[in-house]
N, C-alpha and C. Protein backbone atom coordinates (compact mmCIF):
# COMPACT_ATOMS: atom_id res chain seq x y z
N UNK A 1 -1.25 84.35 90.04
CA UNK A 1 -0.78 85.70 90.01
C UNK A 1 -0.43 86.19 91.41
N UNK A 2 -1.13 85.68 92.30
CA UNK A 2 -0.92 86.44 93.63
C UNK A 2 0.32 85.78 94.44
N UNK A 3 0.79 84.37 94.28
CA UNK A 3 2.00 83.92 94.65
C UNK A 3 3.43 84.86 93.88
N UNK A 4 3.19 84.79 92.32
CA UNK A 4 4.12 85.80 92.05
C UNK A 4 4.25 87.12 92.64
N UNK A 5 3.71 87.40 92.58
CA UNK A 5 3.67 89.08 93.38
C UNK A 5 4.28 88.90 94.43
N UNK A 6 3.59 87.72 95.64
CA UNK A 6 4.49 87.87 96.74
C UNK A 6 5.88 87.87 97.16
N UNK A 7 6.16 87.02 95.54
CA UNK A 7 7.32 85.99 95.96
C UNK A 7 8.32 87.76 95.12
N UNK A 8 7.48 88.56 94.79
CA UNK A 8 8.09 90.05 94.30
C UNK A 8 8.59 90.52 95.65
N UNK A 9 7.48 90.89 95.66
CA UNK A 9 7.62 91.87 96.88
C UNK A 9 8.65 91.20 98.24
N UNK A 10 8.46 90.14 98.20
CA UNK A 10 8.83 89.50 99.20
C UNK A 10 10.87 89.76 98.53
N UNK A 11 10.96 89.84 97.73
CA UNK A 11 12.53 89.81 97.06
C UNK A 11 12.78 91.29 97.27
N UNK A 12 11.95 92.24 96.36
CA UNK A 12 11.68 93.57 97.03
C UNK A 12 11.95 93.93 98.28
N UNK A 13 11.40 93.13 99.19
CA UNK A 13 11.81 93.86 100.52
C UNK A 13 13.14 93.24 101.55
N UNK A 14 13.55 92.05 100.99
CA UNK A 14 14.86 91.72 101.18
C UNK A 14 15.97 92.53 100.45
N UNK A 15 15.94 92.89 99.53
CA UNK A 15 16.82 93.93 98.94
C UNK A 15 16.66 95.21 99.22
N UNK A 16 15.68 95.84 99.76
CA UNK A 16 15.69 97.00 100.42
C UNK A 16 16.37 96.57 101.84
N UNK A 17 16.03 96.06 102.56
CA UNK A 17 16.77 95.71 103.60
C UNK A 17 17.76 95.25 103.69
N UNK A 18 18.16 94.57 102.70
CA UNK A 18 20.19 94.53 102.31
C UNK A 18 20.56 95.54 102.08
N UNK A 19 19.93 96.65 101.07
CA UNK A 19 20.74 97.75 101.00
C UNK A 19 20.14 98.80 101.97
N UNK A 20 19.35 98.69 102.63
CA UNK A 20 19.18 99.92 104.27
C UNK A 20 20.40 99.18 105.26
N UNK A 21 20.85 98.10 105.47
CA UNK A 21 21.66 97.09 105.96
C UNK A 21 23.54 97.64 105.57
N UNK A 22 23.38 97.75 104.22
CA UNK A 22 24.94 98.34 104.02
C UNK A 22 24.92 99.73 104.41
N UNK A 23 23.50 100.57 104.10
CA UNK A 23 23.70 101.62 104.83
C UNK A 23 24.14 102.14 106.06
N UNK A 24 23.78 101.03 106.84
CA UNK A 24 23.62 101.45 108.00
C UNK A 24 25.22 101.21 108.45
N UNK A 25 26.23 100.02 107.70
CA UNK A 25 27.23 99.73 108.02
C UNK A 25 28.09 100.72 107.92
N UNK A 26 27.85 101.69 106.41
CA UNK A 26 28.56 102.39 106.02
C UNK A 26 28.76 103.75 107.13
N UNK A 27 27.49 104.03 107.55
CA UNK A 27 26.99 105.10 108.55
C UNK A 27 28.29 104.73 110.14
N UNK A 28 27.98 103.72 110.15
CA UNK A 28 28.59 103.06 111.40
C UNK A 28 29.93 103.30 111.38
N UNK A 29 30.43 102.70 110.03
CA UNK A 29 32.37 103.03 109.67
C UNK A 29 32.28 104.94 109.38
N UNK A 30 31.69 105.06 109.05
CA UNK A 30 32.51 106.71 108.72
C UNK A 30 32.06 107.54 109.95
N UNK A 31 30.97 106.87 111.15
CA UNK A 31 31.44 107.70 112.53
C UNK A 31 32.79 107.12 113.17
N UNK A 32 32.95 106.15 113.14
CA UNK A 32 34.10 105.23 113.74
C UNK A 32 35.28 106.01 113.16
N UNK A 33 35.55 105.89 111.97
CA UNK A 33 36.62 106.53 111.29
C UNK A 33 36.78 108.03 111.52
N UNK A 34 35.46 109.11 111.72
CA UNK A 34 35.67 110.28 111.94
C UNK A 34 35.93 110.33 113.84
N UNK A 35 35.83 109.77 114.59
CA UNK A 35 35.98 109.50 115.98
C UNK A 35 37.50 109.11 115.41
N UNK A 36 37.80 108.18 115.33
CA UNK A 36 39.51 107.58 114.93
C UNK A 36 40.17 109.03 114.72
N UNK A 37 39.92 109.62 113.83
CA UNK A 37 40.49 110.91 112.97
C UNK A 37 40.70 112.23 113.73
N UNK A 38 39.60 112.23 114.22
CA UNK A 38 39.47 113.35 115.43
C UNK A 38 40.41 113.30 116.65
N UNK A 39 40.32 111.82 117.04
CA UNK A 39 41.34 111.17 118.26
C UNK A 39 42.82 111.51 117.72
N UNK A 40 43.04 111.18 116.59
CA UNK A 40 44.22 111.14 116.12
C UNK A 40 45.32 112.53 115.89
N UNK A 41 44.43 113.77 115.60
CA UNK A 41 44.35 115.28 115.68
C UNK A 41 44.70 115.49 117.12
N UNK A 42 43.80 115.27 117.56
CA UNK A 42 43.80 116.07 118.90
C UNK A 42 45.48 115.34 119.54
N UNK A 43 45.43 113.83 119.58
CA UNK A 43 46.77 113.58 119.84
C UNK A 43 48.20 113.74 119.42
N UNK A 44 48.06 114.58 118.10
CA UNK A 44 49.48 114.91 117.54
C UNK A 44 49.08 116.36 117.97
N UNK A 45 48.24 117.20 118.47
CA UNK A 45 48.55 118.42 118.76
C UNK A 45 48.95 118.53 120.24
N UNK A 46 48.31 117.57 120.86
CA UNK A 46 48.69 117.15 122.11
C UNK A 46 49.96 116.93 122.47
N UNK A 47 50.54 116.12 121.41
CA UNK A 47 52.02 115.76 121.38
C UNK A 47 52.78 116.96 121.31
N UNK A 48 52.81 117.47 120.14
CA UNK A 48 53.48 118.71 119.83
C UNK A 48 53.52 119.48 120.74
N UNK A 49 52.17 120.13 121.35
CA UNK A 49 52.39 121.08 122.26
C UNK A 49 52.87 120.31 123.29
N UNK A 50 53.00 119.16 124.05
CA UNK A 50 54.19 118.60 125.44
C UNK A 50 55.78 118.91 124.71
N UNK A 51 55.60 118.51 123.35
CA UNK A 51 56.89 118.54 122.97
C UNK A 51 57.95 119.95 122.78
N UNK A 52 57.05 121.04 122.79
CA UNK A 52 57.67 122.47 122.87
C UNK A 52 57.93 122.46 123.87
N UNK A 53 56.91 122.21 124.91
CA UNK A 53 57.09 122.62 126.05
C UNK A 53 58.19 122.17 126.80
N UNK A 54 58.52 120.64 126.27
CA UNK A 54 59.58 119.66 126.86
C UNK A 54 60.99 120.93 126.51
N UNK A 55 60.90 120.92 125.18
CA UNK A 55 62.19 121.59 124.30
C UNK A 55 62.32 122.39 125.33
N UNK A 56 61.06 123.63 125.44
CA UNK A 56 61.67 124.93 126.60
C UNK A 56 62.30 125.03 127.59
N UNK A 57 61.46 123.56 128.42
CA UNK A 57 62.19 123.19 129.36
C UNK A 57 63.78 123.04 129.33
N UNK A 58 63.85 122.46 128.62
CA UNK A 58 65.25 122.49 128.33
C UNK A 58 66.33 123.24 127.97
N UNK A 59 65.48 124.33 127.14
CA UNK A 59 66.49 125.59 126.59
C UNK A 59 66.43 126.27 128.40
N UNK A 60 65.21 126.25 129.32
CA UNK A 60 65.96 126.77 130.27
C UNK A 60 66.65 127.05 131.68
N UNK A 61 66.64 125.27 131.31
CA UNK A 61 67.84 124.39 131.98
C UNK A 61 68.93 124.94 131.34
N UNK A 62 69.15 125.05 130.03
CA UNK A 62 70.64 125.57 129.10
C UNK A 62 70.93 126.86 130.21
N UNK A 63 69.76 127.93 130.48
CA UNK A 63 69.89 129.33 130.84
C UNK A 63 70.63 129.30 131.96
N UNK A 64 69.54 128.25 132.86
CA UNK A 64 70.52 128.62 134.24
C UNK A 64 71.28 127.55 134.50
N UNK A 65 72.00 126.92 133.97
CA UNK A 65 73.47 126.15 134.20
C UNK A 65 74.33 126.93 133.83
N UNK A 66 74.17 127.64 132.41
CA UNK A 66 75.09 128.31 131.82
C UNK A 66 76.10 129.16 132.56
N UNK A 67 75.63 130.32 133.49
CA UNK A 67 76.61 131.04 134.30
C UNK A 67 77.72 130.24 135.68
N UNK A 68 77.06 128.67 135.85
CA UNK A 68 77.58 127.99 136.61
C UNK A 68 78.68 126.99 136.46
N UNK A 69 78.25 126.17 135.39
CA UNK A 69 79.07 125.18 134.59
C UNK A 69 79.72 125.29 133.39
N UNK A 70 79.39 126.96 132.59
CA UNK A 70 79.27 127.08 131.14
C UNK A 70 78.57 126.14 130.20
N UNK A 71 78.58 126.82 128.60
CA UNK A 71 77.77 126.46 127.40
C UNK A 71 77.94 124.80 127.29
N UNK A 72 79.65 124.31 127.06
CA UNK A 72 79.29 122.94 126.68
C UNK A 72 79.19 122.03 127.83
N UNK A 73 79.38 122.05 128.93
CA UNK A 73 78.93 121.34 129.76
C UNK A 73 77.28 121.26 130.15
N UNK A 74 76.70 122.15 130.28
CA UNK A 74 75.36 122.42 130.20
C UNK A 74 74.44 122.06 128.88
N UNK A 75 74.92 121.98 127.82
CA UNK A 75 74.25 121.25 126.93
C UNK A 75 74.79 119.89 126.91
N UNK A 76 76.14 119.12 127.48
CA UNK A 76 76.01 118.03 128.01
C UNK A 76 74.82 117.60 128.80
N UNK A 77 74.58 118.03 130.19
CA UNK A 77 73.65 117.94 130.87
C UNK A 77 72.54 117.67 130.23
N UNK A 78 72.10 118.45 129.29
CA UNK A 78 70.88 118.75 129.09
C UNK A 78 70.31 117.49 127.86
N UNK A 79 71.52 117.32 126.81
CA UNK A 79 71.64 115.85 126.48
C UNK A 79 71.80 114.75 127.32
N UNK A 80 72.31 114.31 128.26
CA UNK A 80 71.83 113.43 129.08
C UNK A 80 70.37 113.67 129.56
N UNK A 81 70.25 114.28 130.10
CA UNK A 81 68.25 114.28 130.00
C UNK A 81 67.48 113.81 129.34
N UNK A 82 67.98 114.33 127.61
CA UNK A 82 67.06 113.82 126.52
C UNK A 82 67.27 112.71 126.58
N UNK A 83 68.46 112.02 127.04
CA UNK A 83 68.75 110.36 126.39
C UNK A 83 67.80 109.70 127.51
N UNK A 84 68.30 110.42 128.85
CA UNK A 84 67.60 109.63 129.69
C UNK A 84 65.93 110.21 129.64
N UNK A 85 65.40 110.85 129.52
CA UNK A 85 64.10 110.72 128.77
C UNK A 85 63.48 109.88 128.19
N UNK A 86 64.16 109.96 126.65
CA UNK A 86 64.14 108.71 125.76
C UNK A 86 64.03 107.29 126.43
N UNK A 87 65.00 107.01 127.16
CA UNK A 87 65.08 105.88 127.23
C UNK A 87 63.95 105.34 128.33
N UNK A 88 63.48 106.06 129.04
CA UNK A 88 62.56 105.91 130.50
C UNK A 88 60.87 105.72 128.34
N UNK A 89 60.74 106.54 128.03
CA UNK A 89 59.50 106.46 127.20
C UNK A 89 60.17 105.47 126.36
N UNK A 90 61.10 104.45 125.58
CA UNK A 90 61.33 103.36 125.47
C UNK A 90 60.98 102.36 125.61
N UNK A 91 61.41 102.61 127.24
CA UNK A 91 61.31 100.88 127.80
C UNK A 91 59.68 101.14 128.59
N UNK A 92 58.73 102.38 128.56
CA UNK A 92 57.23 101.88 128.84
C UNK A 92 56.70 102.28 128.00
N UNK A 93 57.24 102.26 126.45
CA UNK A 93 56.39 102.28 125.31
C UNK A 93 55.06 101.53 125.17
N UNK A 94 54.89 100.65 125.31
CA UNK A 94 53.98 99.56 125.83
C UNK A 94 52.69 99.80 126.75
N UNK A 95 53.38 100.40 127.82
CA UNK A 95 52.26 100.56 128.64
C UNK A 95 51.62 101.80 128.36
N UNK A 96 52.41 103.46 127.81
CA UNK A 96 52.53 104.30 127.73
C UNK A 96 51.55 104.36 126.61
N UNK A 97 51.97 103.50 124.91
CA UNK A 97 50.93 103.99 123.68
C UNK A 97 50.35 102.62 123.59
N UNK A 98 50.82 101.71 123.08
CA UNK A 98 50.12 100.72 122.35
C UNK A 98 49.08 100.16 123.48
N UNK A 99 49.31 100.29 124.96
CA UNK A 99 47.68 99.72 125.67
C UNK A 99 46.75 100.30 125.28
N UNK A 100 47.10 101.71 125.90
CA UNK A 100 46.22 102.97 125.77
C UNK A 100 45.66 102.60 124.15
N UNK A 101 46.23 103.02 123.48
CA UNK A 101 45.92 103.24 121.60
C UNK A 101 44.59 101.52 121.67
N UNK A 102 45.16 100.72 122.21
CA UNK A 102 44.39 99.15 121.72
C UNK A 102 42.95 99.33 122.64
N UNK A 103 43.83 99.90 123.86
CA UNK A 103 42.15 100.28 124.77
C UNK A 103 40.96 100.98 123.92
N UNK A 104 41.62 101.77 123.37
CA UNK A 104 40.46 103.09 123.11
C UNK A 104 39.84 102.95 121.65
N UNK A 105 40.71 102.07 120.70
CA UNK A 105 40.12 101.62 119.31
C UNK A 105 39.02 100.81 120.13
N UNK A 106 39.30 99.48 121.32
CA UNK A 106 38.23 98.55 121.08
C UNK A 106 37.00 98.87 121.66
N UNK A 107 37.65 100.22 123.03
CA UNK A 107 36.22 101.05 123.49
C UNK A 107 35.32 101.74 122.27
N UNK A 108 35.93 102.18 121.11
CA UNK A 108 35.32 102.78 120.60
C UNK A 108 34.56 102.20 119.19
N UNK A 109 35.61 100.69 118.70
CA UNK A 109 34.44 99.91 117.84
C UNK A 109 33.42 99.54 118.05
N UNK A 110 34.01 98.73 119.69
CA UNK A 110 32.85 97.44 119.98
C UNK A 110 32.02 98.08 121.27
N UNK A 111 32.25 98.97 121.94
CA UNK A 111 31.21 99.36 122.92
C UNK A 111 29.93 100.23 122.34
N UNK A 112 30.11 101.03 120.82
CA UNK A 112 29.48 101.36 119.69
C UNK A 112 28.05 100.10 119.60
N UNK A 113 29.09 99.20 118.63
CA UNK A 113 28.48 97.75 118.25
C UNK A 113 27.47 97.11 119.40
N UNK A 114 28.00 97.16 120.78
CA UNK A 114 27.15 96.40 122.01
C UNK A 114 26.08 97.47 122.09
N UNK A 115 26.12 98.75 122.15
CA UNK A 115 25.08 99.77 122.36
C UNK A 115 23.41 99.58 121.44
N UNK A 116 24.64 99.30 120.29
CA UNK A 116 23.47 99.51 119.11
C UNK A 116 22.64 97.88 118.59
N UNK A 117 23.17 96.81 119.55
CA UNK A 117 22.42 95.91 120.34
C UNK A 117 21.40 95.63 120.79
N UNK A 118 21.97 96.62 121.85
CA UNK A 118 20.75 96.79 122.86
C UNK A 118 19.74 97.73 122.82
N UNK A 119 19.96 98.38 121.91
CA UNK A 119 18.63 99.65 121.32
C UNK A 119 18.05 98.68 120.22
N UNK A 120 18.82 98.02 119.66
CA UNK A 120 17.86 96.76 118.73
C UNK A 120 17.98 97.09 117.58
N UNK A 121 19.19 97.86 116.71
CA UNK A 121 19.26 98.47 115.94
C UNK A 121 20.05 97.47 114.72
């Protein structure tokens, strides 16, 4: 009788600890994912607001060319800017999002993961 029991309990407490084990995984992904989510917010408001600001800039570049060069030459101008804009965030797309973006996912999976390591968790 007393080998059965153990060989209970002993199953018992491997399955509590598989499932405190997925817990803990699950705990782990939905801070990761709410960190991801949060990052992701803050950077499209981030965006947006450079991106008005870019626009303004520009409407008032339109302002003061206008009395100098007139309307369609000055929104020439001001389209060459955008292109050449564009094209300068183009060609360092690379260095500009996808490092940055690959940096900060793997700072934020795996420097997580190494922490909770070394606390023994």
């Amino acid at each position: 009788m007393g080998f059965r029991a153990d060989i209970g309990n002993i199953t018992k407490d491997a399955l509590e600890y598989v499932k405190r084990s997925m817990d803990g995984c699950k705990l782990h992904l939905i801070e990761n994912l709410s960190l991801l989510l949060g990052d992701v917010i803050c950077g499209f408001v981030l965006f947006m607001l450079l991106f008005v600001a870019y626009l303004s800039l520009m409407v008032a570049i339109v302002f003061l060319l206008l009395p100098h060069i007139g309307l369609p030459l000055s929104i020439v101008v001001v389209a060459l800017l955008l292109l050449l804009t564009a094209m300068i965030v183009y060609m360092l797309r690379e260095r500009l999002f996808i490092d940055g973006i690959v940096k900060h996912l793997s700072r934020m999976f795996f420097e997580n993961s190494e922490e909770d390591e070394k606390e023994g968790k």
